[in-house]
N, C-alpha and C. Protein backbone atom coordinates (compact mmCIF):
# COMPACT_ATOMS: atom_id res chain seq x y z
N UNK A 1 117.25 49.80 184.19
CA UNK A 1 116.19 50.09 183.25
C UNK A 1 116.54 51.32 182.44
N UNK A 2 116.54 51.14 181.38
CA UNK A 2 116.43 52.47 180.12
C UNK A 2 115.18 52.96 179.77
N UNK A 3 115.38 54.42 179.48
CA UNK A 3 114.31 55.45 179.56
C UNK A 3 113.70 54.53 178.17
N UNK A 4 112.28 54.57 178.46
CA UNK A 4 111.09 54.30 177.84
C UNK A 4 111.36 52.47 178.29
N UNK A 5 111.93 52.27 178.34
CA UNK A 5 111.84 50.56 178.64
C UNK A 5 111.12 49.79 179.44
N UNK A 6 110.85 48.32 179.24
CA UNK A 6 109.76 47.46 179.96
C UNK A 6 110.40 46.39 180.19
N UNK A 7 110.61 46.36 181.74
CA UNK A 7 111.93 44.98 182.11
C UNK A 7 110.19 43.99 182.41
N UNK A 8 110.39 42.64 181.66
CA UNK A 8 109.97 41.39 181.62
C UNK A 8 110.96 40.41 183.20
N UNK A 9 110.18 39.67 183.38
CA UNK A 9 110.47 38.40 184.28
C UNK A 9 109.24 37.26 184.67
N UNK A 10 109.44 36.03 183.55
CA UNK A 10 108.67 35.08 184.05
C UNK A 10 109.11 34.20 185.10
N UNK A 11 108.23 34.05 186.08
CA UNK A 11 108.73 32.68 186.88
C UNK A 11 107.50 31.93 187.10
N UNK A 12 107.93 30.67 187.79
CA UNK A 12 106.54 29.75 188.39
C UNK A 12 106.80 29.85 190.02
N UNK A 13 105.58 29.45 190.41
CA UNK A 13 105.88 29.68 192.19
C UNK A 13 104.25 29.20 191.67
N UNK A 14 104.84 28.12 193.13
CA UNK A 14 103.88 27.10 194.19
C UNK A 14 104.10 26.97 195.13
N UNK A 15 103.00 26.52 196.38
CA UNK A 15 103.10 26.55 197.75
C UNK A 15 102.44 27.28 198.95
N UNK A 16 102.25 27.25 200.10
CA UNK A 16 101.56 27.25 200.66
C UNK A 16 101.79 29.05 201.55
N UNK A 17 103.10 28.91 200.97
CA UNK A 17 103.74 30.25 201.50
C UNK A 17 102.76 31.60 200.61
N UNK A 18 102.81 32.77 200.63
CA UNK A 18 102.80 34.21 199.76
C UNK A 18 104.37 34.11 198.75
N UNK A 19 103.67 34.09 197.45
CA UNK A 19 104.80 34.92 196.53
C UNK A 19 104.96 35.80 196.65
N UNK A 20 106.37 36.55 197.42
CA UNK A 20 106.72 38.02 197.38
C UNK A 20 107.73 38.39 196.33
N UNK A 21 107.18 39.62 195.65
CA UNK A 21 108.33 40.14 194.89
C UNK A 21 108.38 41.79 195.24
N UNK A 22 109.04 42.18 195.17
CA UNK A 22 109.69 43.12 195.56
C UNK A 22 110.37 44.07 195.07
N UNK A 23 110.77 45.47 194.53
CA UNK A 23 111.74 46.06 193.92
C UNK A 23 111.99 47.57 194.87
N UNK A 24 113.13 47.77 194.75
CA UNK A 24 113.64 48.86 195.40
C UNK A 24 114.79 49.61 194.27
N UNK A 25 115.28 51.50 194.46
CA UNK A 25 115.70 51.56 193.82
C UNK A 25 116.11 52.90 194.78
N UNK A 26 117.06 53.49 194.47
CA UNK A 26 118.19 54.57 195.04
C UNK A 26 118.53 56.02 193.76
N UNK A 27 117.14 56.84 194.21
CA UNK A 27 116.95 57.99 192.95
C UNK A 27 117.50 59.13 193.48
N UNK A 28 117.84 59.60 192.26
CA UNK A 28 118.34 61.05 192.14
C UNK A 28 118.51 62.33 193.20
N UNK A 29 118.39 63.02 193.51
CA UNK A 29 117.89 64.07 194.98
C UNK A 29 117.01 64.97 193.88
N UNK A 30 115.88 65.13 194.88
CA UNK A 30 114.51 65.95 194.16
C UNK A 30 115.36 67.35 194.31
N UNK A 31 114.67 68.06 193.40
CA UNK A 31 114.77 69.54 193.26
C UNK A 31 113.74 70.53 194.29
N UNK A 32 112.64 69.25 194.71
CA UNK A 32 111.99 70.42 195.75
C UNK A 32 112.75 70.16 197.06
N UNK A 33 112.49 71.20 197.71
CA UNK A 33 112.99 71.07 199.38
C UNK A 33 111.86 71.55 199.99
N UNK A 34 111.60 70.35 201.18
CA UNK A 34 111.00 70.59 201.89
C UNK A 34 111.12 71.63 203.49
N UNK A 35 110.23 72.30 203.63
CA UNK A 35 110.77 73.84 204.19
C UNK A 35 109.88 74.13 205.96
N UNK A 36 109.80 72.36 206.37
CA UNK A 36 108.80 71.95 207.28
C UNK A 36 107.35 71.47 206.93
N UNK A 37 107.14 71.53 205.81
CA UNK A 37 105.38 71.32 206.17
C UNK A 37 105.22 69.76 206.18
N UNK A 38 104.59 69.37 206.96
CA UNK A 38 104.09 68.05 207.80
C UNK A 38 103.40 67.13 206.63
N UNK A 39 103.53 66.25 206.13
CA UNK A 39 102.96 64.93 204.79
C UNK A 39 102.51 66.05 204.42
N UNK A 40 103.30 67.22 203.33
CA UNK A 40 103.28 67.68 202.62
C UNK A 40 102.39 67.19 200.85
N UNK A 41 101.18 67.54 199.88
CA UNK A 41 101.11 66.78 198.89
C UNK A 41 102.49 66.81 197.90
N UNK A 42 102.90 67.26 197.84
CA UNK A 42 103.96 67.91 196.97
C UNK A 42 105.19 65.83 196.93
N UNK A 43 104.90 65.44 195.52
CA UNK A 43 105.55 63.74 195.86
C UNK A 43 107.14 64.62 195.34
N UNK A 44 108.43 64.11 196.28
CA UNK A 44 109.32 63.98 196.30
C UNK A 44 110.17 62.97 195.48
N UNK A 45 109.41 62.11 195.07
CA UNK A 45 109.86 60.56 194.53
C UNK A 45 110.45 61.13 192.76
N UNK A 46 112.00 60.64 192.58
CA UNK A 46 112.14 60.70 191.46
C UNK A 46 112.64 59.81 190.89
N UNK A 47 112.34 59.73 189.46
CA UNK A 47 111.91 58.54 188.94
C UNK A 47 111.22 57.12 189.64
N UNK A 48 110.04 57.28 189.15
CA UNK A 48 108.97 56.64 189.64
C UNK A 48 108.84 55.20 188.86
N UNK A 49 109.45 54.12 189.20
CA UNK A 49 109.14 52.58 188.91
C UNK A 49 107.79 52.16 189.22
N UNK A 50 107.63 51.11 188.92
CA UNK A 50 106.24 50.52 188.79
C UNK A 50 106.47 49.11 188.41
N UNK A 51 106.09 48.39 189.39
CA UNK A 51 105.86 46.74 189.40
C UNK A 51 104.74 45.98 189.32
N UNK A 52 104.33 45.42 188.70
CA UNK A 52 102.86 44.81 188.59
C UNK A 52 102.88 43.39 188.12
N UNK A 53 102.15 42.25 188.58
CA UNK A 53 102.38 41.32 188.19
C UNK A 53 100.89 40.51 187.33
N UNK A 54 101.37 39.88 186.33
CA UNK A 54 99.92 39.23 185.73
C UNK A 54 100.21 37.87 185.32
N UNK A 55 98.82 36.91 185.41
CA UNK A 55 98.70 35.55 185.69
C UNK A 55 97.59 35.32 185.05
N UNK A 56 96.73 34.64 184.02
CA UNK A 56 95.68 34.71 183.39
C UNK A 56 94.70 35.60 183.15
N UNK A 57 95.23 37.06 182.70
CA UNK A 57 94.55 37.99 182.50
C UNK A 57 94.31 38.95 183.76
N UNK A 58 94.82 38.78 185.32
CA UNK A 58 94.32 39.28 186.55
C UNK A 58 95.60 39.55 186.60
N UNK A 59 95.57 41.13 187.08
CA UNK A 59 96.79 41.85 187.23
C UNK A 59 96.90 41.80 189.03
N UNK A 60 97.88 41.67 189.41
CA UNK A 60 98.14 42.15 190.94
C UNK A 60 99.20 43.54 190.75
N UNK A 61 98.84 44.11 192.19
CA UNK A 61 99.54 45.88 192.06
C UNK A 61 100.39 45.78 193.64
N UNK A 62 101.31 46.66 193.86
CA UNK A 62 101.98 46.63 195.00
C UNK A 62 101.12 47.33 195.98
N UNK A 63 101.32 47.34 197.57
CA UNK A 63 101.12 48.28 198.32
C UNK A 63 101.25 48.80 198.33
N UNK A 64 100.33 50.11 199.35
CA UNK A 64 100.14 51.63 198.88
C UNK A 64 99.45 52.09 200.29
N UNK A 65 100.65 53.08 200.96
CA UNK A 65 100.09 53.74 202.25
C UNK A 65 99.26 54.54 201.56
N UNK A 66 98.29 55.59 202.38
CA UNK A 66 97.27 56.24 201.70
C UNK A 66 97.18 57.66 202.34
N UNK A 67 98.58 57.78 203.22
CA UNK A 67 99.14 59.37 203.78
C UNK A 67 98.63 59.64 205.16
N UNK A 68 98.92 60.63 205.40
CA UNK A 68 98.32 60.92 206.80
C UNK A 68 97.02 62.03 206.84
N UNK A 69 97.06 62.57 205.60
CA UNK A 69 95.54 63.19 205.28
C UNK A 69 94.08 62.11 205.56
N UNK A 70 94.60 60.84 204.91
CA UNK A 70 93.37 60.32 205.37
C UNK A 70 94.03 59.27 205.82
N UNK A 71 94.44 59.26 207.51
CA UNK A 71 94.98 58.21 208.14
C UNK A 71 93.89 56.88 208.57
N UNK A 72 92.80 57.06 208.22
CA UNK A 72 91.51 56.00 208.67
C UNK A 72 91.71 54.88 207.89
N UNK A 73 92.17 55.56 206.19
CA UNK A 73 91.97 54.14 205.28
C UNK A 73 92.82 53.14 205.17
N UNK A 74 92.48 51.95 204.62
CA UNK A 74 93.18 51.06 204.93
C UNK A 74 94.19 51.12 203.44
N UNK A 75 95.68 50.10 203.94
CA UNK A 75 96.81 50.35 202.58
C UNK A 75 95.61 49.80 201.44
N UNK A 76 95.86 50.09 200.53
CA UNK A 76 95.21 48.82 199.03
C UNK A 76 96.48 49.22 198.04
N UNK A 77 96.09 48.09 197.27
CA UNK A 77 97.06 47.21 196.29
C UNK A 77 95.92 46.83 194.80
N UNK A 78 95.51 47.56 194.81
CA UNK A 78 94.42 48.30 193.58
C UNK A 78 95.08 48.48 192.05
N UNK A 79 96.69 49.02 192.30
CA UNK A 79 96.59 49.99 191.00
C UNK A 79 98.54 50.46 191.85
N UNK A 80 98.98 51.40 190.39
CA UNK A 80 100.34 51.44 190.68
C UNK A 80 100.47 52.68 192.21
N UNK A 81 102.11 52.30 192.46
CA UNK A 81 102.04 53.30 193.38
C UNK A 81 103.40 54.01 193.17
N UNK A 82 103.00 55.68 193.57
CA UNK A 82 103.61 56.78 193.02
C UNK A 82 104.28 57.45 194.30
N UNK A 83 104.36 56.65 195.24
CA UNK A 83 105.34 57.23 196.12
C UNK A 83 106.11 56.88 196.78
N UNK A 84 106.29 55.82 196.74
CA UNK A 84 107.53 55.15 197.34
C UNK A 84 108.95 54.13 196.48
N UNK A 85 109.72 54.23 196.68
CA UNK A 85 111.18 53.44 196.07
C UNK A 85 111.36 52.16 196.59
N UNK A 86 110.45 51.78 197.55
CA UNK A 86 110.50 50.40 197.68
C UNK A 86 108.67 49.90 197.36
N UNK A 87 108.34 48.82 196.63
CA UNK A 87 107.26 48.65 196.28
C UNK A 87 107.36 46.60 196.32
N UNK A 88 106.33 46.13 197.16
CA UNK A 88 106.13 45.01 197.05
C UNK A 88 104.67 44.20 196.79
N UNK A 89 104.91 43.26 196.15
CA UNK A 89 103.37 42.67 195.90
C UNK A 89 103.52 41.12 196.35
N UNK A 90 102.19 40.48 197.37
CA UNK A 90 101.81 39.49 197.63
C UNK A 90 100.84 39.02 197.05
N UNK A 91 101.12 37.25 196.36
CA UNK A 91 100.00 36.65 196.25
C UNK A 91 100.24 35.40 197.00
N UNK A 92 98.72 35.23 197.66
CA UNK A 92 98.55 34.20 198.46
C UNK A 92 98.49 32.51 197.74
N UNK A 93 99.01 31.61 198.21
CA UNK A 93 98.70 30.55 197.28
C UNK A 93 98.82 30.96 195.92
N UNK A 94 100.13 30.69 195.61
CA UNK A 94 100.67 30.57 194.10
C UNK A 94 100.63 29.34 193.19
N UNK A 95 100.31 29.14 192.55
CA UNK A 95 100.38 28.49 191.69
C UNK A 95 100.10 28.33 190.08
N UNK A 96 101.62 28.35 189.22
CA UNK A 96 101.28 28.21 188.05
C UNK A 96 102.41 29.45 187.66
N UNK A 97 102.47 30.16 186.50
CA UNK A 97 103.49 30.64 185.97
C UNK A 97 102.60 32.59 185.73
N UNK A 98 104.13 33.13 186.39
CA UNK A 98 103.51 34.55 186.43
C UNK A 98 104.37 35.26 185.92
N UNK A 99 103.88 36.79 185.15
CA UNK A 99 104.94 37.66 184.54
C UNK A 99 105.10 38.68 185.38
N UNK A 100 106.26 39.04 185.87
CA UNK A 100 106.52 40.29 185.99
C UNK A 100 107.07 41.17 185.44
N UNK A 101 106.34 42.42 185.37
CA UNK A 101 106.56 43.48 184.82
C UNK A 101 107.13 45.05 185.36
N UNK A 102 108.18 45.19 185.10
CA UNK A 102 108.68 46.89 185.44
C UNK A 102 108.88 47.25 184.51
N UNK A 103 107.63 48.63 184.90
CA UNK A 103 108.19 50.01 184.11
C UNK A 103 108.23 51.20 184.79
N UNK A 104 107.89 52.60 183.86
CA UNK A 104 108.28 53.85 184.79
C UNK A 104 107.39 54.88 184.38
N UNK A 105 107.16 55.57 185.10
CA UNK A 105 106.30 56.75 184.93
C UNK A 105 107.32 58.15 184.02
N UNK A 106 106.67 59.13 183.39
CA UNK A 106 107.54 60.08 182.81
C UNK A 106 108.75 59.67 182.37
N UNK A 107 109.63 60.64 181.90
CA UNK A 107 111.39 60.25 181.38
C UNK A 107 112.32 60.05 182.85
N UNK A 108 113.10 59.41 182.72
CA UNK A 108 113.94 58.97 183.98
C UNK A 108 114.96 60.01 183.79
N UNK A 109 115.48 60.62 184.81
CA UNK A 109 116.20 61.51 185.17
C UNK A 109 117.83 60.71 184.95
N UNK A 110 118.49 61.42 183.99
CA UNK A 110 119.35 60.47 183.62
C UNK A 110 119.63 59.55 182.95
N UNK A 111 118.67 59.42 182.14
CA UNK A 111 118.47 58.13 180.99
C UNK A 111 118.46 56.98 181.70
N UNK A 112 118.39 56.46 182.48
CA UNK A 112 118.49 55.22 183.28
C UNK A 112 117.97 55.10 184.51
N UNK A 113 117.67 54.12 185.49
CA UNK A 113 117.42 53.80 186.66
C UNK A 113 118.10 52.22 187.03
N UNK A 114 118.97 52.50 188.15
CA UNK A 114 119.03 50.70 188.47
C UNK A 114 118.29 50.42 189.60
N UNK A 115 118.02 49.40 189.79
CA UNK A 115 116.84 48.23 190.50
C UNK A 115 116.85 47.12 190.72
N UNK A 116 117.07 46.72 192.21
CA UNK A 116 116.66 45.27 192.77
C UNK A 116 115.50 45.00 192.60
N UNK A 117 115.10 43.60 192.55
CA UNK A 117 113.86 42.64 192.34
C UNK A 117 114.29 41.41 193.26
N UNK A 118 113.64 41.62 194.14
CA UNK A 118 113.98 39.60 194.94
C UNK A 118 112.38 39.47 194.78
N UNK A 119 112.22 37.71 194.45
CA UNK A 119 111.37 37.40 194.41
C UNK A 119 111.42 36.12 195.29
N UNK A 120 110.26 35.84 196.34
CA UNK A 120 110.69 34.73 196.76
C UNK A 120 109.14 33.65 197.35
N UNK A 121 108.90 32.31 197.39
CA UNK A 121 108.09 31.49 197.43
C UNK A 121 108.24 30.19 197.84
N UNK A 122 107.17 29.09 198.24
CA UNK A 122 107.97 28.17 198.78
C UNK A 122 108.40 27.13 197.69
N UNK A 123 108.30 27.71 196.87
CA UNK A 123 108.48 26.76 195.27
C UNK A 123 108.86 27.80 193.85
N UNK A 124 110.09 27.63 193.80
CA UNK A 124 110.24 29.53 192.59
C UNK A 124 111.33 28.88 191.63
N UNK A 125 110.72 29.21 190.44
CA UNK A 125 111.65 28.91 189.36
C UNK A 125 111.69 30.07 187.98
N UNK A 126 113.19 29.89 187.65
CA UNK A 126 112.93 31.41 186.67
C UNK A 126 112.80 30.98 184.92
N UNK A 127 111.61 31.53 184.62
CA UNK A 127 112.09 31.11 182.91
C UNK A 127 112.64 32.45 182.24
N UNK A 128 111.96 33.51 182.47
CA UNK A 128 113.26 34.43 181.10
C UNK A 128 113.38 35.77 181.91
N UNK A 129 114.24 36.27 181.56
CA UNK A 129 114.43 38.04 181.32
C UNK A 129 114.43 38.22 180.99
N UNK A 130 114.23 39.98 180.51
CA UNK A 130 114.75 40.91 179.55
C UNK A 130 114.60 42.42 179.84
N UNK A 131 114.95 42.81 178.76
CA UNK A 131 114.21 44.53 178.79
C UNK A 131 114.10 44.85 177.61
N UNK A 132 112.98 45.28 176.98
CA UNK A 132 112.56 45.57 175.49
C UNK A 132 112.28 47.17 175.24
N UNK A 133 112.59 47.64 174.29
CA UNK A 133 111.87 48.83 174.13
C UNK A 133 110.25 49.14 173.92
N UNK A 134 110.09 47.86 173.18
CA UNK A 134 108.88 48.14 172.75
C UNK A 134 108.11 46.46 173.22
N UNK A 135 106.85 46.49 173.58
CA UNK A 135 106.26 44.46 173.41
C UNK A 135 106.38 44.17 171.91
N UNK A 136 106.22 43.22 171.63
CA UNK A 136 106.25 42.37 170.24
C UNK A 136 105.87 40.89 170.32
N UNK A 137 105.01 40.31 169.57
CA UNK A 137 104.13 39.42 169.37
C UNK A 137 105.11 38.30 168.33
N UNK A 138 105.81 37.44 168.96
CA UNK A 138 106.77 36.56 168.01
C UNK A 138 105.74 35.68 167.49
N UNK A 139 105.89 35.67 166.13
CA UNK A 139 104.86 33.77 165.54
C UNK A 139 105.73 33.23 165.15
N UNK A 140 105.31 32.46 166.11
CA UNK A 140 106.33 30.73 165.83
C UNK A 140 105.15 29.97 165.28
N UNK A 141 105.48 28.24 165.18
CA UNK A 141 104.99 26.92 164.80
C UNK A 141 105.57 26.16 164.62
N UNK A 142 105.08 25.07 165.09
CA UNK A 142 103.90 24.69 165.84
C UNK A 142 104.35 24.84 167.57
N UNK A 143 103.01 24.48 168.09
CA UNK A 143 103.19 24.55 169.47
C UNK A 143 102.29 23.63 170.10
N UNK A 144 102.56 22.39 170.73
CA UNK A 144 103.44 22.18 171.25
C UNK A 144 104.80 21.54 169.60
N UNK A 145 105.37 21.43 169.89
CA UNK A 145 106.20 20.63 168.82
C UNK A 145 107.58 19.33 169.25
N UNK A 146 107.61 18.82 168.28
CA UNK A 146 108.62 17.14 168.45
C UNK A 146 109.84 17.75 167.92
N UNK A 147 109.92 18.01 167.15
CA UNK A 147 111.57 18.37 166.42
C UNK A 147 111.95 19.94 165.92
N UNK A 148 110.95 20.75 165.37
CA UNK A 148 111.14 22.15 164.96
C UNK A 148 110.14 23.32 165.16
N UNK A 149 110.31 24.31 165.23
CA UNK A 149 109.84 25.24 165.22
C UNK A 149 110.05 26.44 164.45
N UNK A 150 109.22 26.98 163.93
CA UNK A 150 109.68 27.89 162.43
C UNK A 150 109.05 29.28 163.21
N UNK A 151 110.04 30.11 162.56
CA UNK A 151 110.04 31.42 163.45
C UNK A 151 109.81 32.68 162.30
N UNK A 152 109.23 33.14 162.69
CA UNK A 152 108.13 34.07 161.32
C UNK A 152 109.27 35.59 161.02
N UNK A 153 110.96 35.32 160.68
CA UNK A 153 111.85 36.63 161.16
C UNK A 153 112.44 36.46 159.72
N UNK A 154 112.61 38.20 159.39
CA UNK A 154 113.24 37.98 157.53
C UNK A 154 114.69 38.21 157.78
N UNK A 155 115.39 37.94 159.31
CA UNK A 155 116.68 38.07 159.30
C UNK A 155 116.97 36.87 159.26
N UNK A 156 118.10 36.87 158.56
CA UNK A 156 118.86 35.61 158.69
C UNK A 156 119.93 35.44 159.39
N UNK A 157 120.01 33.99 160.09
CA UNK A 157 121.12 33.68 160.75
C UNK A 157 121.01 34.25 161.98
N UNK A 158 120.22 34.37 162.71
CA UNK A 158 119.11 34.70 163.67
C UNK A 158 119.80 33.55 165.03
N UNK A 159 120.49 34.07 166.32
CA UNK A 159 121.17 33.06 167.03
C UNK A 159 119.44 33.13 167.89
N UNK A 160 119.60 31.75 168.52
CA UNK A 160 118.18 31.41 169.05
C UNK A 160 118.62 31.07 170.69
N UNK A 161 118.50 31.48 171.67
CA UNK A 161 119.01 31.17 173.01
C UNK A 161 117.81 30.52 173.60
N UNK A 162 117.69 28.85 174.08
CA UNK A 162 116.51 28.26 174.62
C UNK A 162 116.80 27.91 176.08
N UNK A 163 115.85 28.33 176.98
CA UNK A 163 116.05 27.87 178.52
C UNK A 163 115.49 26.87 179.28
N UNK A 164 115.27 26.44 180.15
CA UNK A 164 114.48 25.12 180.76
C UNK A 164 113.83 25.84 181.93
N UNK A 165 112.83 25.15 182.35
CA UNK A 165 111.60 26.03 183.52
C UNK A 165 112.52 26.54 184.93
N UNK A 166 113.98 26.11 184.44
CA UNK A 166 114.77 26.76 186.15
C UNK A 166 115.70 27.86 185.37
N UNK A 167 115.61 28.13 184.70
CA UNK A 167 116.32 29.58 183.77
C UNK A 167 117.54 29.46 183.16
N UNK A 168 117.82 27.54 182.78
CA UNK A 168 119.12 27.15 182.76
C UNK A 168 119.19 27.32 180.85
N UNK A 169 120.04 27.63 180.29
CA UNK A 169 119.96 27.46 179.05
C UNK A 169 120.69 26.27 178.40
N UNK A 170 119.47 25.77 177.43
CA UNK A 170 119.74 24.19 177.39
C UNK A 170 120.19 24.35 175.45
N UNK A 171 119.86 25.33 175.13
CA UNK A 171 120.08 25.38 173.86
C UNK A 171 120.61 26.72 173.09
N UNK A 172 121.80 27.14 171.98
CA UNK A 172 121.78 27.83 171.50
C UNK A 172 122.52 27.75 169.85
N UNK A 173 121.42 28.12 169.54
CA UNK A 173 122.11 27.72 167.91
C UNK A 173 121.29 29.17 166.83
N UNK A 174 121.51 28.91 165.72
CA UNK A 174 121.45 29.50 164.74
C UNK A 174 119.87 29.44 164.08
N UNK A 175 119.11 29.92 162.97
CA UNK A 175 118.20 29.49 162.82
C UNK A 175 118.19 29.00 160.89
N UNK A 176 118.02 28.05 160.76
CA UNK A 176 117.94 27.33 159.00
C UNK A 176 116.99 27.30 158.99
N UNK A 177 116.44 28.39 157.60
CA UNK A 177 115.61 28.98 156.80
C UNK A 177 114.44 29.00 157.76
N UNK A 178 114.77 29.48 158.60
CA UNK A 178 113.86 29.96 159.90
C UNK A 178 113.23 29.14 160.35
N UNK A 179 114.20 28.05 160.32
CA UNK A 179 113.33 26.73 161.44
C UNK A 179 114.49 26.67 162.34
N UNK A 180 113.99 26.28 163.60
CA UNK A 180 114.79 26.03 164.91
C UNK A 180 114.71 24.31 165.13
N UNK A 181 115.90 23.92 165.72
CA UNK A 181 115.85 22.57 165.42
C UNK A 181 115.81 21.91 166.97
N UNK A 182 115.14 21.64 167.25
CA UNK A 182 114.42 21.26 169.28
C UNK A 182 114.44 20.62 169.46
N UNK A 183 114.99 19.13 168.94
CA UNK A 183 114.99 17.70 168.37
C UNK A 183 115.73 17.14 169.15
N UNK A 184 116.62 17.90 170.28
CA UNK A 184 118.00 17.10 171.26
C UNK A 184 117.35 17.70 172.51
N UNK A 185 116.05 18.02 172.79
CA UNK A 185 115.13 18.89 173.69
C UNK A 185 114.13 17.41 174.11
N UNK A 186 114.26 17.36 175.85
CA UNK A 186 113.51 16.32 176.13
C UNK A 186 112.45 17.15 176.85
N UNK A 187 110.98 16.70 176.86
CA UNK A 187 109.77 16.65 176.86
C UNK A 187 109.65 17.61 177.96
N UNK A 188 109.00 19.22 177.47
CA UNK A 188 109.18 19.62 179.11
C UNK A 188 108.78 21.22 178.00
N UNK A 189 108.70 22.15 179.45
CA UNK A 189 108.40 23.88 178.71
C UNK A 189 109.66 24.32 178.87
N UNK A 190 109.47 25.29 177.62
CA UNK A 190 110.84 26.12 177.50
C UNK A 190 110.52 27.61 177.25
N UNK A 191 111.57 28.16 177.02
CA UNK A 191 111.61 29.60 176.77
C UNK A 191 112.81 29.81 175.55
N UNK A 192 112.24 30.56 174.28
CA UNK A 192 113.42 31.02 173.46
C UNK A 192 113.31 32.52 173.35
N UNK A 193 114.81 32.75 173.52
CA UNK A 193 114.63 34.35 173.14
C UNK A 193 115.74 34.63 172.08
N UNK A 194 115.51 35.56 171.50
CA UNK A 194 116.88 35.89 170.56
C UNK A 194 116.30 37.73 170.57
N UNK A 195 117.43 38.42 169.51
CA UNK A 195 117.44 39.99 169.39
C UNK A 195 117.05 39.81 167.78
N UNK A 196 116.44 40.83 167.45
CA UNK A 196 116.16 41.19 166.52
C UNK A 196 115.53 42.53 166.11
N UNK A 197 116.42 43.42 165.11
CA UNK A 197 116.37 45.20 165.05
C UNK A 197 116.29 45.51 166.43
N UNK A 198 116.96 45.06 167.20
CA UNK A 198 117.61 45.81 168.67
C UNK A 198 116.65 45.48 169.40
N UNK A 199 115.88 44.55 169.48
CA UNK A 199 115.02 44.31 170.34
C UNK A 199 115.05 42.80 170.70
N UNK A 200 114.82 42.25 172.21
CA UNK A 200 114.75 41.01 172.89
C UNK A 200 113.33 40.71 172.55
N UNK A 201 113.16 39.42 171.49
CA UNK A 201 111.87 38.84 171.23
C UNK A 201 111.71 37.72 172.18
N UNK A 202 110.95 36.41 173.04
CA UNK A 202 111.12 35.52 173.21
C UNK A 202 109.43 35.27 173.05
N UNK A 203 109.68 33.31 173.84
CA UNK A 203 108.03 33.18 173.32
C UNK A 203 108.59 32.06 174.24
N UNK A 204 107.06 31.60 174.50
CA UNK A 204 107.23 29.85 174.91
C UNK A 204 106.73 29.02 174.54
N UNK A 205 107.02 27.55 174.54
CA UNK A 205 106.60 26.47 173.64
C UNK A 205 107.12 25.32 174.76
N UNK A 206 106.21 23.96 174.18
CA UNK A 206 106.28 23.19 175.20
C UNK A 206 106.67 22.19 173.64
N UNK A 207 108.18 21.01 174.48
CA UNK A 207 108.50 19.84 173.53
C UNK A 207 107.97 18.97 173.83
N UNK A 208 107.38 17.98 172.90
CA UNK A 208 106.86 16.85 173.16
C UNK A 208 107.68 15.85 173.02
């Protein structure tokens, strides 16, 4: 992950199992030292990731011990968490297509952070990645569509990378006069992404 950046990951997951996803990461050495004091407040954690996942508007958040100051309460999974390098989130009975999202708290020490993500379910399929600097709202048309799709970009010659619901890429071509041509695309959801002014746009659309 790059400083200010927002790593994307759609997948689908069904089944009877918990969707777990997961991220872990191996940071910097803090500048404080601890000098004995016992669950000290003082957070040690540098560069601070953040995983959260959303599914029709309902966000899910990772677990979250709650210290030994108040050892009574129970973990919750409320909202992000700011102290630990390994962070996981369960949803029970999955079904249907979910985004995940990493980002980071403050500037990353070092311009960068790297990071595992396993995600796993009794039914898991991947449609896209990325990492963007910024979100961006692609307009395409039509949707669903039979043969084309016209892509709202004043660059030209615009390469178009299209994937299939298991993250396989089934298409990559060019774009004429900003139509995409989907026409050798059998009946099913996809994912297109391409770059544009340094940024990973994608969108999804279903062929008929």
């Amino acid at each position: 992950m790059s400083n200010g950046a927002t790593y994307t990951k759609t997948i689908t997951a069904s089944g009877a199992s918990p969707l777990k996803v997961s991220i872990s990461w191996t940071y910097p050495q803090s500048s404080f030292t601890n000098s004995g004091t016992v669950d000290p407040s003082t957070k040690y954690l540098v560069n601070d990731l953040d995983i959260k996942i959303t599914k029709d508007g309902v966000n899910y958040y990772p677990w979250k011990m709650q210290g030994m100051s108040i050892p009574f309460n129970n973990v919750t999974n409320t909202g992000t968490n700011d102290a630990d390098n390994f962070e996981r989130i369960d949803i029970n009975n999955p079904s249907g297509t979910y985004t995940i999202t990493v980002t980071h708290k403050g500037t990353l020490t070092g311009g960068s952070q790297n990071f595992s993500l396993i995600a796993t379910a009794e039914s898991l399929s991947t449609l896209s990645v990325g990492e963007t600097q910024q979100k961006e709202v692609t307009q395409f048309y039509p949707n669903p569509t039979k043969d084309y799709i016209y892509i709202n970009e004043t660059k030209s010659n615009l390469k178009v990378t299209v994937y299939d619901v298991s993250g396989k890429m089934v298409l990559n071509r060019s774009l004429t006069n900003n139509r995409l041509d989907v026409s050798s695309l059998e009946k099913g959801n996809y994912v297109a992404s391409y770059i544009s002014k340094k940024r990973i746009k994608s969108f999804k659309f279903i062929k008929e």
